[in-house]
PDB file of N, CA and C in Angstrom:
ATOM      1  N   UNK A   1     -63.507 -67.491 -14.412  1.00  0.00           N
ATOM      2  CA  UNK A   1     -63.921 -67.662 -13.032  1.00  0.00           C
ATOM      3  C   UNK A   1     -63.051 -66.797 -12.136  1.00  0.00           C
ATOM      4  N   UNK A   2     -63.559 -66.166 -11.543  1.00  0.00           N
ATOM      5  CA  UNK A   2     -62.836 -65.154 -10.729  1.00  0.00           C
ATOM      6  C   UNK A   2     -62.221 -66.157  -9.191  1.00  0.00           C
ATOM      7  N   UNK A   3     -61.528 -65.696  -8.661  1.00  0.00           N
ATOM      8  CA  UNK A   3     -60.506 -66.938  -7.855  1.00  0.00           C
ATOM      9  C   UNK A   3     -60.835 -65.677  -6.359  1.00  0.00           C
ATOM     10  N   UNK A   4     -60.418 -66.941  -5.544  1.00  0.00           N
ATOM     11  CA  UNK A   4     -60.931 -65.818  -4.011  1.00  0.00           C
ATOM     12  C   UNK A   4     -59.745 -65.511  -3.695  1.00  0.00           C
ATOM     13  N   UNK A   5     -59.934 -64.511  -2.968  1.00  0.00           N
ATOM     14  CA  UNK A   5     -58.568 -63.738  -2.159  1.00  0.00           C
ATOM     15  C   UNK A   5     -57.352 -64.611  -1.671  1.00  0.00           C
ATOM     16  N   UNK A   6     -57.857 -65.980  -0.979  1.00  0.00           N
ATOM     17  CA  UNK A   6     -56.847 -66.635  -0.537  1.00  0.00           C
ATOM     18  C   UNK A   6     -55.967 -67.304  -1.821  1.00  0.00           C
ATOM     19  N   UNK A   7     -56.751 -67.404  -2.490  1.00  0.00           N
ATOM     20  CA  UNK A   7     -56.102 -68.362  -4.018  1.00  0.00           C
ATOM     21  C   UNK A   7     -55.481 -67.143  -4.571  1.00  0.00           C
ATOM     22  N   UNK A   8     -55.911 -66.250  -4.833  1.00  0.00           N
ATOM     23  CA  UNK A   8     -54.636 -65.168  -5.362  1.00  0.00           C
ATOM     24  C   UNK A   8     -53.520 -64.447  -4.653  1.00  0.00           C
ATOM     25  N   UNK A   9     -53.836 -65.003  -3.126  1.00  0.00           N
ATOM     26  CA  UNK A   9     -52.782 -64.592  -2.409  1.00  0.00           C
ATOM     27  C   UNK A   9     -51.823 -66.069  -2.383  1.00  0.00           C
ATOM     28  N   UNK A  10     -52.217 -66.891  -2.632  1.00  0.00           N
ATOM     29  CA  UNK A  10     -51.532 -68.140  -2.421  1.00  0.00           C
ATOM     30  C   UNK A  10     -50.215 -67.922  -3.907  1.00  0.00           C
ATOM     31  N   UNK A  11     -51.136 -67.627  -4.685  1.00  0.00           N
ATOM     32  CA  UNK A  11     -50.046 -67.708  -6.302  1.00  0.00           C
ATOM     33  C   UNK A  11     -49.305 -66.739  -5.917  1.00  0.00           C
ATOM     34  N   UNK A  12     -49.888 -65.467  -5.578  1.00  0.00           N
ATOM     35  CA  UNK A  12     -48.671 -64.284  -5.324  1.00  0.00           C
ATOM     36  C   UNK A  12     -47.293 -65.464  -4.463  1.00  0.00           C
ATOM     37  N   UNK A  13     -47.642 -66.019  -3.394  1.00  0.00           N
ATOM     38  CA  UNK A  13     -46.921 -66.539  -2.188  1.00  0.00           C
ATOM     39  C   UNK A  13     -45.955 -67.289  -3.596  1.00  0.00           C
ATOM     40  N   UNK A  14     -46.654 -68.098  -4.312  1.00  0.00           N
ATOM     41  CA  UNK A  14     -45.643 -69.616  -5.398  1.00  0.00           C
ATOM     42  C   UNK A  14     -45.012 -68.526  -5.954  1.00  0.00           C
ATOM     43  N   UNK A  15     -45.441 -67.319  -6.600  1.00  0.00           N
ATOM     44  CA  UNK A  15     -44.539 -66.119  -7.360  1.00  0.00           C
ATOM     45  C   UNK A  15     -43.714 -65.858  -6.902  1.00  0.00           C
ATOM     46  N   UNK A  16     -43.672 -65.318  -5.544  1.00  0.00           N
ATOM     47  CA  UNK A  16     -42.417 -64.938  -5.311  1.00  0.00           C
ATOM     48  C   UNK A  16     -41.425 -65.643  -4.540  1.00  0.00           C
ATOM     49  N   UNK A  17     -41.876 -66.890  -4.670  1.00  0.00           N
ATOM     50  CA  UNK A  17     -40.831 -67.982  -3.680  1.00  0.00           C
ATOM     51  C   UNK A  17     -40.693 -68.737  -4.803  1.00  0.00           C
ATOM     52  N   UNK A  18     -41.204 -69.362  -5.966  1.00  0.00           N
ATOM     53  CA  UNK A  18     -40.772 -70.389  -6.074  1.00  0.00           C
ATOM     54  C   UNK A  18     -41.493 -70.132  -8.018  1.00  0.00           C
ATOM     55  N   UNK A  19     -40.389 -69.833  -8.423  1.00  0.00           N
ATOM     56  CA  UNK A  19     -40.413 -69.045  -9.708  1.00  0.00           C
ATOM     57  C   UNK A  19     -40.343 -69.774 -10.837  1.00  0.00           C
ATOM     58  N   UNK A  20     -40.763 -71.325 -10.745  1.00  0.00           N
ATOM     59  CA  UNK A  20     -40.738 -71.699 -12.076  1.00  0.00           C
ATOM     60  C   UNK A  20     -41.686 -73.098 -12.390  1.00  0.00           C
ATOM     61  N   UNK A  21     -42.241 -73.304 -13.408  1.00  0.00           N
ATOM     62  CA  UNK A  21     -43.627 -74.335 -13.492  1.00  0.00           C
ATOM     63  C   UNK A  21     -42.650 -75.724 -12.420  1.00  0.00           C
ATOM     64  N   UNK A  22     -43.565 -76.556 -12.162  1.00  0.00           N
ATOM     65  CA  UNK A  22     -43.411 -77.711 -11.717  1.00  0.00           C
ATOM     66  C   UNK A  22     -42.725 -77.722  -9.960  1.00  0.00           C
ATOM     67  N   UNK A  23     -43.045 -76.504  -9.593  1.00  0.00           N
ATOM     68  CA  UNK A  23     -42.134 -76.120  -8.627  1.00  0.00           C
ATOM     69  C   UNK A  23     -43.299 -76.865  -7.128  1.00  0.00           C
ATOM     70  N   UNK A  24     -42.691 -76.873  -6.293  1.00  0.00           N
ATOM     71  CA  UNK A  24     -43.504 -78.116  -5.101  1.00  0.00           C
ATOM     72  C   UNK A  24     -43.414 -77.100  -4.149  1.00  0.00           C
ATOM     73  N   UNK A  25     -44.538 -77.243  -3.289  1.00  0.00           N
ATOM     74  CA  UNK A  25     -44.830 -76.710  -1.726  1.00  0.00           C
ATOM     75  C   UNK A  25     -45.025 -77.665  -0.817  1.00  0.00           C
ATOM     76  N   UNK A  26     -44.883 -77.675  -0.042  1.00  0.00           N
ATOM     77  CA  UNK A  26     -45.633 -78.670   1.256  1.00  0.00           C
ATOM     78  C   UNK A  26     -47.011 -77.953   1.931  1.00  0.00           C
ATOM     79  N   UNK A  27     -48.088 -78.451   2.467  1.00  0.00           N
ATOM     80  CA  UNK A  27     -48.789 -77.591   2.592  1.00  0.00           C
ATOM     81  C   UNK A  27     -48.266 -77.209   4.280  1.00  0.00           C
ATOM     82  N   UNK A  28     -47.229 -77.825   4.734  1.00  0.00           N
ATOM     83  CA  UNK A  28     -46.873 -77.696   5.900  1.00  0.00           C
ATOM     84  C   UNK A  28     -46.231 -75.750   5.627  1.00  0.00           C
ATOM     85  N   UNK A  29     -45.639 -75.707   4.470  1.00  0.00           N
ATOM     86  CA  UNK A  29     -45.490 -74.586   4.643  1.00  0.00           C
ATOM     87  C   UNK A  29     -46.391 -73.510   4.499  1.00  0.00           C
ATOM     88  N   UNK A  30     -47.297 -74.018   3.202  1.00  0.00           N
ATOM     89  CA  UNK A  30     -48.295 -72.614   3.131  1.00  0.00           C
ATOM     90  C   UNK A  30     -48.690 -72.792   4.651  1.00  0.00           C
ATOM     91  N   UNK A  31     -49.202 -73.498   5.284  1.00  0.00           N
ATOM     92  CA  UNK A  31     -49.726 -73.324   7.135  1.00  0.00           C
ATOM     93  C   UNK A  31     -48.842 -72.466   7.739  1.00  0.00           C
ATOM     94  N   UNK A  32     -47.753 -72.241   7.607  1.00  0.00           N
ATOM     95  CA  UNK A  32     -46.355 -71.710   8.208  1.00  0.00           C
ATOM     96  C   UNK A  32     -46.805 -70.336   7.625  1.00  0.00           C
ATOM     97  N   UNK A  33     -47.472 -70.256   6.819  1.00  0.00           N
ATOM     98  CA  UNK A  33     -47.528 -68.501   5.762  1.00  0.00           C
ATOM     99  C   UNK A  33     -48.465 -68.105   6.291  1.00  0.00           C
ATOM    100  N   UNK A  34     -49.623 -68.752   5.880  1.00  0.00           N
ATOM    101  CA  UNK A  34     -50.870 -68.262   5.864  1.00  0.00           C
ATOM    102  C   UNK A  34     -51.628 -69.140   7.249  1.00  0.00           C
ATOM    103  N   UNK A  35     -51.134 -69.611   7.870  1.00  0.00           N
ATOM    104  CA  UNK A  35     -51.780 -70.277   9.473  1.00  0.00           C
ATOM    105  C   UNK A  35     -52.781 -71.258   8.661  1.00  0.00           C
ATOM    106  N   UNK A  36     -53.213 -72.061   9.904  1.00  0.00           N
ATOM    107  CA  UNK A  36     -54.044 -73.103   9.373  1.00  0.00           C
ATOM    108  C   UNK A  36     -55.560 -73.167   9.142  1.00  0.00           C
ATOM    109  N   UNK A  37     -56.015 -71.575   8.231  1.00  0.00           N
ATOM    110  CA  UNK A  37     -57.071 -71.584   8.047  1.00  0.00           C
ATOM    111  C   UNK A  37     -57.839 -72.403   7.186  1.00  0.00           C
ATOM    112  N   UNK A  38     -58.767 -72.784   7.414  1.00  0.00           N
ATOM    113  CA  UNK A  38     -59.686 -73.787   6.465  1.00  0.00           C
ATOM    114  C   UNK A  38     -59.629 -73.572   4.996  1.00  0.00           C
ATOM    115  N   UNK A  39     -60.004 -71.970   4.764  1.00  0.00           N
ATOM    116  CA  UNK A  39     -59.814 -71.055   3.396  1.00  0.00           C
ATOM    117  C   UNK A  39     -58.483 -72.107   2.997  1.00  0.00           C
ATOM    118  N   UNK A  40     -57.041 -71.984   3.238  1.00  0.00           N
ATOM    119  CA  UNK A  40     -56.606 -72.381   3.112  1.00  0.00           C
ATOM    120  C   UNK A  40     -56.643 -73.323   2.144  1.00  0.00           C
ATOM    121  N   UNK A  41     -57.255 -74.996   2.526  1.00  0.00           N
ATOM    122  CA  UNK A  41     -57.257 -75.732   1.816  1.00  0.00           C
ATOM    123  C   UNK A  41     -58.701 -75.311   0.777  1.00  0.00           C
ATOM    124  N   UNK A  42     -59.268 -75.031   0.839  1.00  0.00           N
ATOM    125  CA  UNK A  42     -60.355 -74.826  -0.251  1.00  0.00           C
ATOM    126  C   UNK A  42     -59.986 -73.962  -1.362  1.00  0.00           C
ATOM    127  N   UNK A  43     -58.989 -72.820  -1.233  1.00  0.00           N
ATOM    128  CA  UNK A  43     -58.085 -72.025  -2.491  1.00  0.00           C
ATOM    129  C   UNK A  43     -57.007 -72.799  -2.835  1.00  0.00           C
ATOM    130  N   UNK A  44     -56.807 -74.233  -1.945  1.00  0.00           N
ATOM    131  CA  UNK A  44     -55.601 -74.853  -3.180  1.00  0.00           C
ATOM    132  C   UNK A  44     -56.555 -75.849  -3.602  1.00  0.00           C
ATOM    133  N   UNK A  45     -57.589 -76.166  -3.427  1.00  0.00           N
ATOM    134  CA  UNK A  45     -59.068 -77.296  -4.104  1.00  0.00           C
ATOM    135  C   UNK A  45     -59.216 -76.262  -5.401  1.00  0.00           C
ATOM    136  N   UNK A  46     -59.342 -75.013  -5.273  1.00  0.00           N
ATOM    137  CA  UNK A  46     -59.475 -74.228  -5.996  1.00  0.00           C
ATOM    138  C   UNK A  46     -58.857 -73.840  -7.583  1.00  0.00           C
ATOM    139  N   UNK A  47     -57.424 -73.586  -6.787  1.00  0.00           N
ATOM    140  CA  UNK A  47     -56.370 -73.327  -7.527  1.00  0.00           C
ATOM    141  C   UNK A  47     -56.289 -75.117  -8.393  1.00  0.00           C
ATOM    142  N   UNK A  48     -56.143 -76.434  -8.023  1.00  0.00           N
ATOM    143  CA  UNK A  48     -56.310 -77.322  -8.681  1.00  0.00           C
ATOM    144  C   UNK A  48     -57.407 -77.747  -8.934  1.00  0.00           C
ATOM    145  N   UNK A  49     -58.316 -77.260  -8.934  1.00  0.00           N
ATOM    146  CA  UNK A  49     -59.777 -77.104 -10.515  1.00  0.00           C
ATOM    147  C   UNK A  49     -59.566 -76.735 -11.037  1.00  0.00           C
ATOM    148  N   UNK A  50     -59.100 -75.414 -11.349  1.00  0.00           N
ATOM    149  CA  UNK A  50     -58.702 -74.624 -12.587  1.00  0.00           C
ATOM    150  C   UNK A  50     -57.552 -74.871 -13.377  1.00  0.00           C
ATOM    151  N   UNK A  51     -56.217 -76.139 -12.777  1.00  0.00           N
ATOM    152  CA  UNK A  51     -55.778 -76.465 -12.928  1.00  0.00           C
ATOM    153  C   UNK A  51     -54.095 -75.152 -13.088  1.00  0.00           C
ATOM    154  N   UNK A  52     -54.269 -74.581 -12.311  1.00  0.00           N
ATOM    155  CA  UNK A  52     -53.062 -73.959 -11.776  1.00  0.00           C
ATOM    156  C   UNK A  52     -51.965 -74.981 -10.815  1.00  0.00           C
ATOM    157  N   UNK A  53     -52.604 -75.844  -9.588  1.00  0.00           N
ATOM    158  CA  UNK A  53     -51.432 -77.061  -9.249  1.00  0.00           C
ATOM    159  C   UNK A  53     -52.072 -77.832  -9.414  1.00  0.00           C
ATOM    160  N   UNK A  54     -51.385 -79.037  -9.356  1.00  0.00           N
ATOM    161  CA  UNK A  54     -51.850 -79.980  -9.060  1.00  0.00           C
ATOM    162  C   UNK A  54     -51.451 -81.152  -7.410  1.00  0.00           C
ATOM    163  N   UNK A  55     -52.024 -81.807  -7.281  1.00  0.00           N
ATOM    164  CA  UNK A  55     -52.017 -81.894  -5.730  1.00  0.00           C
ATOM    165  C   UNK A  55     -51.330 -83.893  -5.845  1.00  0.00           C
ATOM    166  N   UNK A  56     -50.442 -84.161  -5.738  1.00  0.00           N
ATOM    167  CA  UNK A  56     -49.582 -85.376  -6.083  1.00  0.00           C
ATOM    168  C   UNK A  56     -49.746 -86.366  -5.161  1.00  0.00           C
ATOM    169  N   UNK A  57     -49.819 -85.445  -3.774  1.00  0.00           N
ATOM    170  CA  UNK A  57     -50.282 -86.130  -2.464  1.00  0.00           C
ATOM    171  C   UNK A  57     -50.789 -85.351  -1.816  1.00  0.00           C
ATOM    172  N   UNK A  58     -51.671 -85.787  -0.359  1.00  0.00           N
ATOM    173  CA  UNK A  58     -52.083 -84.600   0.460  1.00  0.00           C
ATOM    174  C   UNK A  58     -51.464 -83.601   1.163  1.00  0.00           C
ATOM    175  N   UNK A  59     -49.696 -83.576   1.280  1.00  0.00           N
ATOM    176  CA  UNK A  59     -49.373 -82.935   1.638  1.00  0.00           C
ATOM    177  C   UNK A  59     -48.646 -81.826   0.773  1.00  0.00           C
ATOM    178  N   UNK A  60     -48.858 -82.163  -0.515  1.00  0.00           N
ATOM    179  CA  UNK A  60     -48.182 -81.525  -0.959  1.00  0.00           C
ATOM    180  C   UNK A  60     -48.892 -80.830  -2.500  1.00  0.00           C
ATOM    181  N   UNK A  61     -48.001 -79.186  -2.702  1.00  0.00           N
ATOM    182  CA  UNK A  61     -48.797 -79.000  -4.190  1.00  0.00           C
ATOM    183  C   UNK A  61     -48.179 -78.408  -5.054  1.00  0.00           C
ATOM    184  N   UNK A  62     -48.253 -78.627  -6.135  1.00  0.00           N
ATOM    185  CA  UNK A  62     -47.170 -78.347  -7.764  1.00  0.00           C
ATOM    186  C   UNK A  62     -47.899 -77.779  -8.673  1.00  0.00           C
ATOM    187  N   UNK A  63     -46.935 -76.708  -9.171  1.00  0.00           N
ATOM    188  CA  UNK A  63     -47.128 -75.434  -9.729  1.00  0.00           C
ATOM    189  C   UNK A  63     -47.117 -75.412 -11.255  1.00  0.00           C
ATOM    190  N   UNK A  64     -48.450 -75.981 -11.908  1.00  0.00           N
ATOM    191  CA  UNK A  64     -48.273 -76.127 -13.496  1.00  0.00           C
ATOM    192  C   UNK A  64     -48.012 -75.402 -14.433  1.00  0.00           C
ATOM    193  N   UNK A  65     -47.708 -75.501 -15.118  1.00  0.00           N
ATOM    194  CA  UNK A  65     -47.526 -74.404 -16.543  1.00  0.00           C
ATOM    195  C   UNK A  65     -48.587 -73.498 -16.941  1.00  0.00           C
ATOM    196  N   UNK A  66     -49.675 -73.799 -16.303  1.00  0.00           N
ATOM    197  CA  UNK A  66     -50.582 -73.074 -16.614  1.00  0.00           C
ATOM    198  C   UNK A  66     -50.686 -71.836 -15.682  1.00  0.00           C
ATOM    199  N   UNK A  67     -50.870 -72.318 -14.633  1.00  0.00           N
ATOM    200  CA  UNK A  67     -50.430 -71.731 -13.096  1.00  0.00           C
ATOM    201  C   UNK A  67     -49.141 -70.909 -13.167  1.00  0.00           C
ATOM    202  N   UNK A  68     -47.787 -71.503 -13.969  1.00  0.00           N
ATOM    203  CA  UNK A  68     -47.006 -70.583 -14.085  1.00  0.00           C
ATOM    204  C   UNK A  68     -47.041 -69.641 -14.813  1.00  0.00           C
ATOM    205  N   UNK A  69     -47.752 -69.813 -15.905  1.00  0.00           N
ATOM    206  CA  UNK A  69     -48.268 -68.889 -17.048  1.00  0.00           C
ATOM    207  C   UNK A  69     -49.230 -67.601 -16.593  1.00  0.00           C
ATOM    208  N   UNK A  70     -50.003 -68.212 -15.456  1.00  0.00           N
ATOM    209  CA  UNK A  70     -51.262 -66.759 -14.789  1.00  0.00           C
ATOM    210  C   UNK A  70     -50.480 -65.883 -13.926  1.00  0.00           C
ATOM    211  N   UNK A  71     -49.586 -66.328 -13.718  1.00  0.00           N
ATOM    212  CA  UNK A  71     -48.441 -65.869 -11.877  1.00  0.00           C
ATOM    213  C   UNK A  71     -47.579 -64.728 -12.821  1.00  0.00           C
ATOM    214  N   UNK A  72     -47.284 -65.063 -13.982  1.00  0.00           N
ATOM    215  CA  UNK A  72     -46.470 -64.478 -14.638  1.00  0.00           C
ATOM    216  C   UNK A  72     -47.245 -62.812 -15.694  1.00  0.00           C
ATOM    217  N   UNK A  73     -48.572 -63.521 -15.848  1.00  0.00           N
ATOM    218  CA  UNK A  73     -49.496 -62.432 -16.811  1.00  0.00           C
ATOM    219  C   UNK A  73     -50.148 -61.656 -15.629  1.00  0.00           C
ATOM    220  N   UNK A  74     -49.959 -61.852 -14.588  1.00  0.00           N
ATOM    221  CA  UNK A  74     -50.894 -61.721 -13.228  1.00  0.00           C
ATOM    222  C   UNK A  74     -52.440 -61.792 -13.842  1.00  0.00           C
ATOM    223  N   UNK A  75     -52.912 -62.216 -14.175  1.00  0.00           N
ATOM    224  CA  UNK A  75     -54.431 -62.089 -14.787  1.00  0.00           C
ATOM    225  C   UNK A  75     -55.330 -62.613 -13.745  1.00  0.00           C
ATOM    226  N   UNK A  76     -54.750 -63.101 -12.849  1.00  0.00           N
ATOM    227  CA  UNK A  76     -55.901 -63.951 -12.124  1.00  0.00           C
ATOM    228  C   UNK A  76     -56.046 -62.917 -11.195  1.00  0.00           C
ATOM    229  N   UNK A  77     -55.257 -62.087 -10.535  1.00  0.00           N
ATOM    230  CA  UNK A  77     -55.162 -60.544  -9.770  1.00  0.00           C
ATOM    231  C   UNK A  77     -56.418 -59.478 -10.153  1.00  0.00           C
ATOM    232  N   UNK A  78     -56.952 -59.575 -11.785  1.00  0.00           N
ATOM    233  CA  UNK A  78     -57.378 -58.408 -11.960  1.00  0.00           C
ATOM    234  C   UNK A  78     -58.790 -58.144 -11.155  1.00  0.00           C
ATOM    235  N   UNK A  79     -59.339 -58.999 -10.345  1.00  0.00           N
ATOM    236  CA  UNK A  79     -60.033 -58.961  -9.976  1.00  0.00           C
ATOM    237  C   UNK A  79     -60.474 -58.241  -8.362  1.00  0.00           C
ATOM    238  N   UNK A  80     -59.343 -58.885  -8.278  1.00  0.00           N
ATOM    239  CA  UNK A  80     -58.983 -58.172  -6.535  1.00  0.00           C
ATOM    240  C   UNK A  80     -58.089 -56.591  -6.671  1.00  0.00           C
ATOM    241  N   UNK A  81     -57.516 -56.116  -7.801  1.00  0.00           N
ATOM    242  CA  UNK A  81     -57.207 -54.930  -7.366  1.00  0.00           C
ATOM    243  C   UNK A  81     -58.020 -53.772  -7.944  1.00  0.00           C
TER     244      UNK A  81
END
């Protein structure tokens, strides 16, 4: 399944901030990154279907092994470049 721009810009964002599986965001911050676009929450609905995070509470989202595993192969990228 090919992932939308915001969801592969979101993993780039967990890549280079926060470098290792199980790792937590607030979504207060992705808003702080990426402003409070709607996209927003629908590429982290996204990103946890495919099971890259998972979402523990509503404010917050964690970075699975699997998710750390795509961030690392960049594979989920090949689409957008």
């Amino acid at each position: 399944m090919e992932l939308s721009q915001t969801a592969c810009d979101i993993l780039d964002y967990i890549g280079e901030t926060h470098r290792r599986p199980g790792a937590r965001l607030t979504m207060a911050t992705l808003d702080a990154h990426f402003g409070t676009d709607p996209t927003v929450a629908v590429a982290v609905s996204e990103l946890a279907h495919l099971g890259y995070v998972t979402v523990p509470d509503s404010g917050t989202i964690q970075l699975t092994d699997r998710g750390f595993d795509a961030i690392h192969r960049g594979a989920y990228r090949e689409s957008h470049e």
